[in-house]
Protein backbone atom coordinates (compact mmCIF):
# COMPACT_ATOMS: atom_id res chain seq x y z
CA UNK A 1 99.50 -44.58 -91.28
CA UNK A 2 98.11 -47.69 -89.49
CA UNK A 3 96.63 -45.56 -86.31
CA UNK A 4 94.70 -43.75 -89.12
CA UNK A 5 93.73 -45.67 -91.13
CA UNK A 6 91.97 -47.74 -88.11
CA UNK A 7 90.47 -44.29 -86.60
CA UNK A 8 88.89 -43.52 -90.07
CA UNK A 9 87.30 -46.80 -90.89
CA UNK A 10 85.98 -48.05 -87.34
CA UNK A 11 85.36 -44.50 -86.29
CA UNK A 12 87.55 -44.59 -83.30
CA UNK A 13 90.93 -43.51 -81.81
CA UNK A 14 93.45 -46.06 -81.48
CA UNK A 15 94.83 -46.17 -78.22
CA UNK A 16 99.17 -46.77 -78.20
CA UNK A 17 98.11 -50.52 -76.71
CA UNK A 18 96.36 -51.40 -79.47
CA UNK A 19 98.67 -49.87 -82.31
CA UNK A 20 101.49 -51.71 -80.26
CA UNK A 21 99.37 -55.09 -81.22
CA UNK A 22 98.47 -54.30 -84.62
CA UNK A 23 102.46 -53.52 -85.36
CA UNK A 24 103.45 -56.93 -83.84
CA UNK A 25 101.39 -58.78 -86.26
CA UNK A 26 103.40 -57.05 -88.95
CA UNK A 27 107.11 -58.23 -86.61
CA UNK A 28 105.26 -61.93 -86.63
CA UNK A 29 104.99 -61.97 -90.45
CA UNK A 30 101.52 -60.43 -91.61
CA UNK A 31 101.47 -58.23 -94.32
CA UNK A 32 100.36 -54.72 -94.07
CA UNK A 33 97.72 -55.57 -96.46
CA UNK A 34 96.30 -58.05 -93.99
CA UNK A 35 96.02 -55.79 -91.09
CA UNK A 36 93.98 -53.29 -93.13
CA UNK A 37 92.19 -56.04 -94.55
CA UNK A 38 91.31 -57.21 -91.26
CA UNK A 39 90.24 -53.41 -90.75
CA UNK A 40 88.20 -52.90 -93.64
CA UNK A 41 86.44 -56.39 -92.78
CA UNK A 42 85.47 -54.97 -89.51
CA UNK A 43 84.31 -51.75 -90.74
CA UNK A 44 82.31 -53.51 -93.77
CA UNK A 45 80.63 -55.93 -91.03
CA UNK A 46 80.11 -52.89 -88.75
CA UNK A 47 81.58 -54.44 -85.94
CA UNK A 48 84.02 -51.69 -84.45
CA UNK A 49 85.63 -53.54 -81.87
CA UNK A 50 89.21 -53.98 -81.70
CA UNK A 51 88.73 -57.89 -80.29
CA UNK A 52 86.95 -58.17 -84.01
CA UNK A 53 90.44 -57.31 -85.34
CA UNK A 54 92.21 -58.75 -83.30
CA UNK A 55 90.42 -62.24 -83.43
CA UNK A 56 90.60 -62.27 -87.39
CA UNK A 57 94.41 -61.36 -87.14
CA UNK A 58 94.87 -63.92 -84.93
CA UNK A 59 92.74 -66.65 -86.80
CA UNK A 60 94.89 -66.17 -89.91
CA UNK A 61 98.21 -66.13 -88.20
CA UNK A 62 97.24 -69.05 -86.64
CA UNK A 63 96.19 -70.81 -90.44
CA UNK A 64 99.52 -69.69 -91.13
CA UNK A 65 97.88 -66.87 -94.07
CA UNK A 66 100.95 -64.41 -94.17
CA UNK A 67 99.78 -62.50 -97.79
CA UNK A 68 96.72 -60.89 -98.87
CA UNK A 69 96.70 -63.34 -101.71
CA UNK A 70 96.73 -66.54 -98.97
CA UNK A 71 93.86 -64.35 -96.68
CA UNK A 72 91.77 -63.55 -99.95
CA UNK A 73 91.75 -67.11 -100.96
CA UNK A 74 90.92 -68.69 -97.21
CA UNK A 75 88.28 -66.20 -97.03
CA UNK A 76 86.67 -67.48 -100.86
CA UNK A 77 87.36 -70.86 -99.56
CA UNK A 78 84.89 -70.40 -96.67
CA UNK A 79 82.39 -68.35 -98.37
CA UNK A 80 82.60 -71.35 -100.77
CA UNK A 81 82.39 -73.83 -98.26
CA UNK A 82 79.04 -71.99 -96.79
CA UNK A 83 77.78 -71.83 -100.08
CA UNK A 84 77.97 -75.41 -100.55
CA UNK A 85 76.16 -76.39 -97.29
CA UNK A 86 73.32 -73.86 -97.74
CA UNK A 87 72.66 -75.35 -101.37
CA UNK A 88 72.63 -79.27 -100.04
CA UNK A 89 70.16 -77.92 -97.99
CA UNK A 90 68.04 -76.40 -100.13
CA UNK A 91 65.72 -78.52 -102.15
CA UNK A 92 66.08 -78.79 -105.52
CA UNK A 93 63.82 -76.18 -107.50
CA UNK A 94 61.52 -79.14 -109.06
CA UNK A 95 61.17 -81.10 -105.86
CA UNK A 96 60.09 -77.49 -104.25
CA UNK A 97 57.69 -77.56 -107.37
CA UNK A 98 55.93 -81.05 -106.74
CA UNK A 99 55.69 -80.46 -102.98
CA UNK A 100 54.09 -77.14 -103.59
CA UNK A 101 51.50 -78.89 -105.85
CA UNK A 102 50.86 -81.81 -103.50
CA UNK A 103 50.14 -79.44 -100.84
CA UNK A 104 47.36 -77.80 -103.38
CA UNK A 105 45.93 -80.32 -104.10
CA UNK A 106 45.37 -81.64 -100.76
CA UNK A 107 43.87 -78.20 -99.67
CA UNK A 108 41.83 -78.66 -102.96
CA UNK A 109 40.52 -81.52 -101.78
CA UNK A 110 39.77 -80.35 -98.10
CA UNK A 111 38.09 -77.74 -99.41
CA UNK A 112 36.12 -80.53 -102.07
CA UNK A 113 37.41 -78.60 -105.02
CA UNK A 114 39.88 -79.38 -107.92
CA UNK A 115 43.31 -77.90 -108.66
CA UNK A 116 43.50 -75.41 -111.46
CA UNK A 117 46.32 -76.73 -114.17
């Protein structure tokens, strides 16, 4: 089930190394679920290398993330967390405003015109 599940979503055959590495994540605790998760993330990112797997498997083994429920809610967590940066950086929408006018108005006034309101 795993072996095709992997060759229909990344497109490639699974060779009996990397099937035996997928089915030890399931003998160190990982759900099912989170091995094809880890699939289907690959797949939706288009990265179809088994490393890409492998890597994610091993970053939430290694954050101790056992269930889909505990991977679903790390991976919120960090979309969250990315969210948050991007919007401190971002300037509020009225400071964006007032710059954009000042800059107007001093091409207005290189140019020895007025701004219109």
């Amino acid at each position: 089930m795993l072996a095709n599940f992997y060759e229909k979503a990344l497109g490639r055959t699974i060779n009996s190394y990397q099937l035996d590495l997928l089915t030890s994540y399931l003998d160190d605790g990982l759900s099912l679920e989170v091995v094809v998760l880890a699939i289907k993330k690959a797949s939706v990112n288009n990265i179809y290398r088994f490393s890409y797997v492998k890597e994610l498997l091993d970053d939430w083994l290694a954050q101790g993330l056992l269930t889909i429920k505990q991977v679903k809610g790390y991976l919120n967590q960090r979309k969250n967390k990315a969210k948050k940066k991007k919007n401190e950086t971002e300037l509020p929408q009225n400071i964006q405003n007032a710059l954009s006018l000042v800059e107007e108005c001093e091409l207005a006034e290189e140019l020895g015109g007025e701004v219109d309101d």
